[in-house]
Protein backbone atom coordinates (compact mmCIF):
# COMPACT_ATOMS: atom_id res chain seq x y z
CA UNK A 1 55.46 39.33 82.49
CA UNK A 2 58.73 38.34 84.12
CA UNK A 3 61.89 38.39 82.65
CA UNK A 4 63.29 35.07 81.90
CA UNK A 5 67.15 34.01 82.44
CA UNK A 6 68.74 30.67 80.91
CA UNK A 7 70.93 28.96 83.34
CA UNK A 8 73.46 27.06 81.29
CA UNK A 9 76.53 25.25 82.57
CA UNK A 10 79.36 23.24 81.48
CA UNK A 11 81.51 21.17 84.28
CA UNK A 12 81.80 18.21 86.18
CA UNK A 13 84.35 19.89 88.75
CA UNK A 14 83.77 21.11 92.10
CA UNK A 15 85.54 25.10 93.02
CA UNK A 16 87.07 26.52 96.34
CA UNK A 17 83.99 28.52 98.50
CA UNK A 18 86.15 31.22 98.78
CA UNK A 19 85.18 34.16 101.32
CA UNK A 20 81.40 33.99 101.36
CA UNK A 21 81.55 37.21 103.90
CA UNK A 22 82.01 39.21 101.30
CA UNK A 23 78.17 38.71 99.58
CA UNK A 24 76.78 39.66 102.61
CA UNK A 25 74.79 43.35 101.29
CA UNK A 26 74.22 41.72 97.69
CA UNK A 27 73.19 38.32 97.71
CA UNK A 28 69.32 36.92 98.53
CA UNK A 29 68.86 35.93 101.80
CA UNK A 30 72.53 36.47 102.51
CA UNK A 31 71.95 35.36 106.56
CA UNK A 32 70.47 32.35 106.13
CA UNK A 33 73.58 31.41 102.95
CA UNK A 34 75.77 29.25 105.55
CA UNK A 35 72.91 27.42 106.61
CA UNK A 36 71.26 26.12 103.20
CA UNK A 37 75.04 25.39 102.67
CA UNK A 38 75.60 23.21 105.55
CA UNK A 39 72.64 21.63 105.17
CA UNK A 40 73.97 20.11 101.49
CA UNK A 41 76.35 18.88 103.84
CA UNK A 42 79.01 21.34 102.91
CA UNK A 43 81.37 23.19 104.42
CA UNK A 44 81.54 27.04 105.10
CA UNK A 45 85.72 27.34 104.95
CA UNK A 46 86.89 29.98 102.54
CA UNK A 47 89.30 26.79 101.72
CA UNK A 48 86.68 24.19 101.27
CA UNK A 49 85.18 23.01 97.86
CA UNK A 50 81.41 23.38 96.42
CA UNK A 51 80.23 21.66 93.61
CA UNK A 52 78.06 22.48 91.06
CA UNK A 53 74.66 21.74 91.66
CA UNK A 54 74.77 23.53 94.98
CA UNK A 55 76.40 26.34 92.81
CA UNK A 56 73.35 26.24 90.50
CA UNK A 57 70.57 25.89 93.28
CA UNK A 58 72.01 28.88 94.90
CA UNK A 59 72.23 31.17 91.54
CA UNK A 60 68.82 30.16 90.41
CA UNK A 61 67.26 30.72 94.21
CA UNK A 62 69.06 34.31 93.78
CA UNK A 63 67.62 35.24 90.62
CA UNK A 64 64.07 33.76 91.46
CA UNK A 65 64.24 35.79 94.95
CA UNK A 66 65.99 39.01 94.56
CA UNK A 67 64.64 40.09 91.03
CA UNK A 68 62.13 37.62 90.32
CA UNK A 69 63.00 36.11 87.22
CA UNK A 70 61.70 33.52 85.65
CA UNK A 71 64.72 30.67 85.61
CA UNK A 72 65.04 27.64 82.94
CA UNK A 73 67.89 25.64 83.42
CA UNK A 74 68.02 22.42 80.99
CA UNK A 75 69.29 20.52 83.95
CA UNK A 76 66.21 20.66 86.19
CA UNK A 77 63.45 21.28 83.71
CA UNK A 78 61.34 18.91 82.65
CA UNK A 79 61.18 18.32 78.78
CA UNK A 80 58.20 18.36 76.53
CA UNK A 81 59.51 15.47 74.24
CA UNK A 82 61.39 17.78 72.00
CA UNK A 83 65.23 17.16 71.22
CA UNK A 84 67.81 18.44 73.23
CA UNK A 85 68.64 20.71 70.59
CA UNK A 86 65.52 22.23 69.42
CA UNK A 87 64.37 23.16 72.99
CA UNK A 88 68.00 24.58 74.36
CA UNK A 89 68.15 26.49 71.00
CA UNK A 90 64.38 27.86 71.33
CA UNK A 91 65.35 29.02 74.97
CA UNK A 92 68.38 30.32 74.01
CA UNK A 93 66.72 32.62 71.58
CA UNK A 94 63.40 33.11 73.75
CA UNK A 95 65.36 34.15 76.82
CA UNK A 96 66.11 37.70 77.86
CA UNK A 97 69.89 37.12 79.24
CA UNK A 98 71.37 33.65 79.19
CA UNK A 99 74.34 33.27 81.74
CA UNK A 100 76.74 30.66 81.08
CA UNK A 101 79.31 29.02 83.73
CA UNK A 102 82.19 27.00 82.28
CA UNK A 103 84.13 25.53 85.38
CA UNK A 104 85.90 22.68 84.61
CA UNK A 105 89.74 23.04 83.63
CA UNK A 106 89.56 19.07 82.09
CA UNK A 107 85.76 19.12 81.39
CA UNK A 108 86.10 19.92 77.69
CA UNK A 109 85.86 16.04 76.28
CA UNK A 110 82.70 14.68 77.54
CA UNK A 111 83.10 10.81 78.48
CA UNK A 112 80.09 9.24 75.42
CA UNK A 113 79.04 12.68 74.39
CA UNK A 114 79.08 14.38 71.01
CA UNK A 115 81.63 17.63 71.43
CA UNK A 116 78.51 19.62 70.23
CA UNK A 117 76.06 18.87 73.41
CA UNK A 118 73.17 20.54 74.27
CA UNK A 119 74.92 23.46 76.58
CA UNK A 120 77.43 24.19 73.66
CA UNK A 121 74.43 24.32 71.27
CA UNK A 122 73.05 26.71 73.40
CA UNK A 123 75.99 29.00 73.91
CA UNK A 124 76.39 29.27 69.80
CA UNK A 125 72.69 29.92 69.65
CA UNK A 126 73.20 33.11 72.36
CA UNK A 127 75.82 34.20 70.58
CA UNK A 128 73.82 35.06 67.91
CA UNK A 129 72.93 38.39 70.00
CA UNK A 130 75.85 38.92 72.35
CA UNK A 131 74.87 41.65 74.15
CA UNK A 132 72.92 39.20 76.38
CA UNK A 133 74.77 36.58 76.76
CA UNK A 134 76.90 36.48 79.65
CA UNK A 135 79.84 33.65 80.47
CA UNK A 136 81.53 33.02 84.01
CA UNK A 137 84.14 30.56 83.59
CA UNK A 138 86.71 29.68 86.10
CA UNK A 139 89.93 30.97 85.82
CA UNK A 140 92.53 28.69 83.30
CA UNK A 141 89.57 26.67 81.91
CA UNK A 142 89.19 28.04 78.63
CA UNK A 143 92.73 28.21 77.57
CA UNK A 144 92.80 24.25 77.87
CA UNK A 145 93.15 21.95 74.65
CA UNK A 146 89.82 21.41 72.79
CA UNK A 147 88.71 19.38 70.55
CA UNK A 148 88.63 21.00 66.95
CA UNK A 149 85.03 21.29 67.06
CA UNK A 150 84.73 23.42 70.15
CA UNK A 151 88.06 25.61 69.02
CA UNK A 152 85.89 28.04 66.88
CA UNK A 153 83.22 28.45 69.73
CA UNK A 154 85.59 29.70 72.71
CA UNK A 155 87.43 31.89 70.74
CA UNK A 156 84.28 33.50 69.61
CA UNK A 157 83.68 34.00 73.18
CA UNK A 158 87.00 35.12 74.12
CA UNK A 159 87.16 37.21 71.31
CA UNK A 160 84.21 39.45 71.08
CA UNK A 161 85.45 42.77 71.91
CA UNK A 162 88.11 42.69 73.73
CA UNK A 163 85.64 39.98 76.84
CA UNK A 164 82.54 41.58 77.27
CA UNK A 165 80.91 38.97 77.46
CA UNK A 166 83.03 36.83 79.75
CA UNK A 167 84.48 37.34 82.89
CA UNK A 168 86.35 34.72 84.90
CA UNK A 169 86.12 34.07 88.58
CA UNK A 170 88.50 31.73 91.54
CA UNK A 171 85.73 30.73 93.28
CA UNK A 172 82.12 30.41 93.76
CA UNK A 173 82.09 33.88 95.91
CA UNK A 174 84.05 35.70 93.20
CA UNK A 175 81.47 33.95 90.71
CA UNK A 176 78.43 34.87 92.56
CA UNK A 177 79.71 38.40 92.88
CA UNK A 178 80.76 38.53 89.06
CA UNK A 179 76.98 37.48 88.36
CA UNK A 180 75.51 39.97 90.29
CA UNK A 181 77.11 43.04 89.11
CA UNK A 182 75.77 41.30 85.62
CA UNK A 183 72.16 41.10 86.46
CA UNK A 184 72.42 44.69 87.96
CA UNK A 185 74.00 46.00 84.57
CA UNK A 186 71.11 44.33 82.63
CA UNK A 187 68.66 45.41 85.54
CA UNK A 188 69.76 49.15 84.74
CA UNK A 189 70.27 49.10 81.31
CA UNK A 190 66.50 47.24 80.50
CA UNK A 191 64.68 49.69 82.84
CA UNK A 192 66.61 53.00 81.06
CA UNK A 193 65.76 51.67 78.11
CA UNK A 194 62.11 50.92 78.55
CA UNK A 195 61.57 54.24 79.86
CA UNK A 196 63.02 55.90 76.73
CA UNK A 197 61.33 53.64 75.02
CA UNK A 198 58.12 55.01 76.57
CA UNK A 199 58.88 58.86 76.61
CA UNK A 200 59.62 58.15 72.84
CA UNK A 201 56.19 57.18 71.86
CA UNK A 202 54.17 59.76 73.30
CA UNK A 203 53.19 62.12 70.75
CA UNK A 204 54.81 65.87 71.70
CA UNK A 205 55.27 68.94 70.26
CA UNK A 206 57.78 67.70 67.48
CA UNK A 207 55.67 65.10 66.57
CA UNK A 208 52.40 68.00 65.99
CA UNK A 209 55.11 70.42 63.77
CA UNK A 210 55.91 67.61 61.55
CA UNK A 211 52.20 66.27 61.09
CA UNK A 212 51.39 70.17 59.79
CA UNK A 213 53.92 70.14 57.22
CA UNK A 214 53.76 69.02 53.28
CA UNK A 215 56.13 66.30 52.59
CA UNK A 216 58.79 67.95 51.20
CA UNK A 217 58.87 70.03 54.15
CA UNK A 218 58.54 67.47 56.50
CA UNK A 219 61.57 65.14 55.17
CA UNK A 220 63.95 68.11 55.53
CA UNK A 221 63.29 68.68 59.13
CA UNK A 222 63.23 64.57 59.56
CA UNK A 223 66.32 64.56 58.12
CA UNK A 224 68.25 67.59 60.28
CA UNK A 225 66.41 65.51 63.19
CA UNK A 226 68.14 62.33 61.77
CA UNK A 227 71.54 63.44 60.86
CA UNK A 228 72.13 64.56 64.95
CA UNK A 229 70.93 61.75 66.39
CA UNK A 230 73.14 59.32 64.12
CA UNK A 231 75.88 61.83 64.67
CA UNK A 232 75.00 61.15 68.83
CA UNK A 233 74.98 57.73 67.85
CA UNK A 234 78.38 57.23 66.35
CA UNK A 235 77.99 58.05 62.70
CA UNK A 236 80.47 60.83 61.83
CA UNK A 237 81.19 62.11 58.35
CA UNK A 238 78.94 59.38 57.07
CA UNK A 239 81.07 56.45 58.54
CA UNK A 240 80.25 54.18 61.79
CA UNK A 241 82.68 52.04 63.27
CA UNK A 242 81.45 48.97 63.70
CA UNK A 243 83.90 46.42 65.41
CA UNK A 244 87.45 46.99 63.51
CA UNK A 245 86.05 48.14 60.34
CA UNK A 246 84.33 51.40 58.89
CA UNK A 247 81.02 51.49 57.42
CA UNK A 248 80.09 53.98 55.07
CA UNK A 249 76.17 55.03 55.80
CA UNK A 250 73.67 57.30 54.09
CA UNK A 251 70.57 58.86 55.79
CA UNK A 252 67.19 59.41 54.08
CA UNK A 253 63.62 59.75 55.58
CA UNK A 254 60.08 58.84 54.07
CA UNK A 255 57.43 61.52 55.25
CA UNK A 256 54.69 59.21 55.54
CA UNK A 257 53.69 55.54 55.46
CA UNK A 258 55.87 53.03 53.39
CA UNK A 259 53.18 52.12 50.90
CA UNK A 260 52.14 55.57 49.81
CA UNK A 261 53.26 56.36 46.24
CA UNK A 262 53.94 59.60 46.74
CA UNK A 263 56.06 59.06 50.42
CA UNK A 264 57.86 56.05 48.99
CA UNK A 265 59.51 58.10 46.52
CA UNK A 266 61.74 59.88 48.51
CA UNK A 267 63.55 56.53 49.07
CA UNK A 268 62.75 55.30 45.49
CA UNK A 269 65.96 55.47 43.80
CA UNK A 270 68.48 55.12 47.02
CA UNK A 271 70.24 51.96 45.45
CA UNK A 272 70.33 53.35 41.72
CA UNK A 273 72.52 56.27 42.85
CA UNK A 274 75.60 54.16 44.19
CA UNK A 275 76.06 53.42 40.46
CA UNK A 276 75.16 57.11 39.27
CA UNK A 277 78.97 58.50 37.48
CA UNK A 278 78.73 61.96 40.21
CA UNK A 279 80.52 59.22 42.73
CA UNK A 280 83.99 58.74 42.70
CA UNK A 281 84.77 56.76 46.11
CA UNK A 282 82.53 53.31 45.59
CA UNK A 283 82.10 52.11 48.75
CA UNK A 284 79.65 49.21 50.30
CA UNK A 285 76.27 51.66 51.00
CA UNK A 286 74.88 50.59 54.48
CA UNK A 287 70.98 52.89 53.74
CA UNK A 288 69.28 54.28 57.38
CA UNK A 289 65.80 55.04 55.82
CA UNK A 290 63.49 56.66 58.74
CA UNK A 291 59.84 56.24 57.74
CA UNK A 292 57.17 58.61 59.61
CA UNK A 293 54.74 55.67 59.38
CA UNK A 294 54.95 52.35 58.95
CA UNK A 295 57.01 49.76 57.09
CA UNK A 296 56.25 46.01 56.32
CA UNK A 297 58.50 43.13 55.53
CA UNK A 298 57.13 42.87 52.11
CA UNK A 299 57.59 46.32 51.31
CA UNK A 300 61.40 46.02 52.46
CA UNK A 301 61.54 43.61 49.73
CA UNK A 302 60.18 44.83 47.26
CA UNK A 303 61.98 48.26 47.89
CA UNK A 304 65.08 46.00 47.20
CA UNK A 305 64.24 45.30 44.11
CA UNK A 306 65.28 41.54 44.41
CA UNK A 307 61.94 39.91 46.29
CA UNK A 308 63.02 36.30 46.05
CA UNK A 309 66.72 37.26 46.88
CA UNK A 310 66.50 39.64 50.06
CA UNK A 311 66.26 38.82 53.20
CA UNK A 312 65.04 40.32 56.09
CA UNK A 313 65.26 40.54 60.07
CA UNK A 314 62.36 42.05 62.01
CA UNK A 315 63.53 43.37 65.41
CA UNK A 316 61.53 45.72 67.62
CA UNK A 317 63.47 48.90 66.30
CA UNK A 318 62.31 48.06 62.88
CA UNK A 319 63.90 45.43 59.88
CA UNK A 320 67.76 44.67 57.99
CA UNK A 321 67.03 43.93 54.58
CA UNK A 322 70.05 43.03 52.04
CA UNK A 323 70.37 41.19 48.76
CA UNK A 324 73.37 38.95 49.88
CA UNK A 325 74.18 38.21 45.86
CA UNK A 326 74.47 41.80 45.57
CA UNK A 327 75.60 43.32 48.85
CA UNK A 328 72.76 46.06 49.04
CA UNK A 329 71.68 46.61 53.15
CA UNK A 330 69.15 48.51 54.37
CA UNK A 331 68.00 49.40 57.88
CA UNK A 332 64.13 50.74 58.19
CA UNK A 333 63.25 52.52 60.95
CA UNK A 334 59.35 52.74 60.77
CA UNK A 335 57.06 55.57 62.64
CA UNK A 336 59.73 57.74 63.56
CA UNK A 337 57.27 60.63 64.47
CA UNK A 338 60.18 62.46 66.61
CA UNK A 339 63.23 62.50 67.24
CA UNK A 340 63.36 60.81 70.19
CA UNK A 341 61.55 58.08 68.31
CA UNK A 342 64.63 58.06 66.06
CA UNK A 343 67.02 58.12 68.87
CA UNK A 344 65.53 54.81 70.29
CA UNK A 345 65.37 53.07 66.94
CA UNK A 346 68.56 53.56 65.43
CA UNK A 347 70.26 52.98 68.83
CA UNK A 348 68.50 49.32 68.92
CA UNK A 349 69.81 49.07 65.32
CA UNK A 350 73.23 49.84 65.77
CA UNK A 351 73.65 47.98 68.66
CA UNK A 352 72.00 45.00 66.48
CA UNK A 353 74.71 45.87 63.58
CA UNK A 354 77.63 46.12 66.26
CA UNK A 355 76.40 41.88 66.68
CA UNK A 356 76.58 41.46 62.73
CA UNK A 357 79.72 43.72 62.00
CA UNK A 358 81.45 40.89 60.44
CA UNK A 359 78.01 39.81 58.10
CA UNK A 360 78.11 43.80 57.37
CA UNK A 361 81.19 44.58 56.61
CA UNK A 362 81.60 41.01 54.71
CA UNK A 363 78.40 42.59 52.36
CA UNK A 364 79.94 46.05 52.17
CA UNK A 365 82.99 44.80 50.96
CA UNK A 366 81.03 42.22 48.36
CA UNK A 367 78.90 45.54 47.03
CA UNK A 368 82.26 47.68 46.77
CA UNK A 369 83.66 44.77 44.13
CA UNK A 370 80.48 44.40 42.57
CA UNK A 371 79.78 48.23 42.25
CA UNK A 372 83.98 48.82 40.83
CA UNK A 373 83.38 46.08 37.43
CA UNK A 374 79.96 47.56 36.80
CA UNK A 375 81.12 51.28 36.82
CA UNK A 376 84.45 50.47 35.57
CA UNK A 377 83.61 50.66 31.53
CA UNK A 378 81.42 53.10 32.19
CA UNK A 379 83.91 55.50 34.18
CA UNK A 380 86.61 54.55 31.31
CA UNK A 381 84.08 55.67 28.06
CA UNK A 382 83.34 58.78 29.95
CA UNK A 383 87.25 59.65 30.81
CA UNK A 384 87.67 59.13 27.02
CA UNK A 385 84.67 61.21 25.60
CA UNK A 386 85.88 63.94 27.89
CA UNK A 387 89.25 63.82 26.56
CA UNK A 388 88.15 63.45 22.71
CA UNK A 389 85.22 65.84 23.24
CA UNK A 390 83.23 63.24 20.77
CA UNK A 391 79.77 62.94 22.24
């Protein structure tokens, strides 16, 4: 299966070439670039000016030749009847990496369009994972006047941490440059990733110690196991930073599959005890629960305790579960039968919750207030039985 890339683009302009010399050990078929230029009747000065749809041929003949990627771009691609919207917003979530180009300085207000076309539907739609969602946009054209509608969009891109996922270019060399060293970052980081992925499935020597224990046994050594590799993964003290905020966390581990009575119960009562009176800092809970076997959506929910309420998100390191009325979240990490298992799992999750910090932190916050009114008459009786010594 090839990976597949969404081309989307925004302008109307045409850039400077800029100095294609310097492409020559990266891009596809780099000896033969000033050719297929010339023969779209353009010229090869650094000084001259390329416009768009020779941009896109060129990017999309790159990716197709050099790493084989499958390419959609909404220009070029035949429709099968749908709406603009609900096929740009199905490839936006559908595609692997989505690269954007914005490079127009005046191309914000569309002559007869809505503000919200198809390209800007698909750019909110990728932001919904960010991590693979890449935008080149020339340099200026996103500090520009926009329409209201658009405001909240670009500084969404502009914003998320500190440009990641933008980077802005002077000309179509510097762009095609820019978009390489992308693709090569995702390149890397997929390949690392699926071979972790891999080593962390096999069955080893961990994975044979923890099948011989009882359960008891086995959820203390899943938990040591647990506790480094969220302390590898950020989580110190019982706090992760996620974006500007910190989120409190606690770790717990099921020794068998989800649905077993008797494995379920180690995670039974993980919500009741942020309301137990042995806590005095009440904070917004986010619960890591690593399961040895397998977890279901439905069993998520009902763990919640809220079944109509919760919702959940299924992702390939496991599911995000909350109550949104009452701020409980819950990661599940299912068949973590080693550690390295864990590693891979949790470090798809948190790079999932670094996406969401805002929905996170937003719940946290909602189940700190909620937790403080129910606990507060309750705290208050205590303080004064203590201090009467009536029972």
């Amino acid at each position: 299966m090839h990976a597949r890339v969404m081309l989307s683009s925004v302008t109307k302009d045409d850039i400077p070439l800029g100095d294609i010399r310097s492409l020559k050990s990266t891009w596809y078929e780099f000896e033969t670039l000033t050719e297929r230029l010339q023969s779209a009747g353009l010229s090869v000065e650094a000084d001259s000016r390329i416009d768009f749809t020779s941009v896109r041929t060129e990017i999309q003949r790159h990716l197709k030749g050099k790493y084989g990627f499958e390419v959609y771009n909404f220009q070029n691609t035949p429709s099968d009847g749908g709406s603009p919207e609900r096929v740009t917003i199905l490839e936006s979530h559908r595609s692997h990496l989505v690269i954007g180009i914005f490079g127009s300085k005046t191309g914000w207000k569309v002559p007869d369009q809505d503000p919200l076309t198809p390209t800007f539907r698909e750019w909110r739609a990728a932001l919904e994972t960010p991590l693979k969602f890449k935008i080149f946009a020339f340099k200026g054209s996103l500090t520009v006047r926009k329409p209201p509608a658009l405001e909240g969009l670009v500084r969404e891109i502009t914003d998320y941490k500190n440009g990641m996922i933008y980077v802005e270019f002077g000309d179509a060399a510097d762009l095609f440059a820019s978009l390489e060293s992308a693709v090569q970052d995702y390149v890397n980081k997929a390949v690392a990733g699926y071979a972790r992925d891999y080593a962390a499935k096999q069955p080893n020597s961990e994975t044979e110690q923890w099948l011989l224990l009882p359960y008891r046994a086995r959820v203390v050594e899943m938990r040591s196991a647990l506790e480094r590799v969220a302390q590898w993964q950020g989580v110190k003290q019982g706090m992760l930073a996620l974006d500007s905020s910190i989120q409190p966390v606690e770790l717990h581990c099921v020794p068998d599959n989800f649905s077993i009575p008797e494995s379920r119960k180690f995670a039974a009562y993980i919500f009741d005890d942020e309301t137990s009176g042995g806590k005095s800092d009440l904070t917004g809970t986010l619960h890591i629960v690593a399961s040895f076997g397998g977890v279901t959506d439905l069993q998520t929910r009902r763990h919640l305790g809220n079944f109509e309420a919760a919702e959940v998100y299924s992702a390939p390191w496991g599911f995000y579960a909350t109550v949104p009325a009452s701020g409980i979240q819950c990661l599940y990490l299912p068949r973590c039968i080693n550690s390295l298992v864990m590693q891979s799992k949790l470090s798809g999750a948190i790079s999932w919750l670094a996406e969401h910090a805002q929905q996170i932190t937003a719940l946290a916050t909602r189940r700190s207030q909620i937790l403080k009114l129910v606990s507060g008459p309750a705290d208050s009786a205590r303080i004064s039985k203590a201090r009467t010594g009536r029972p």
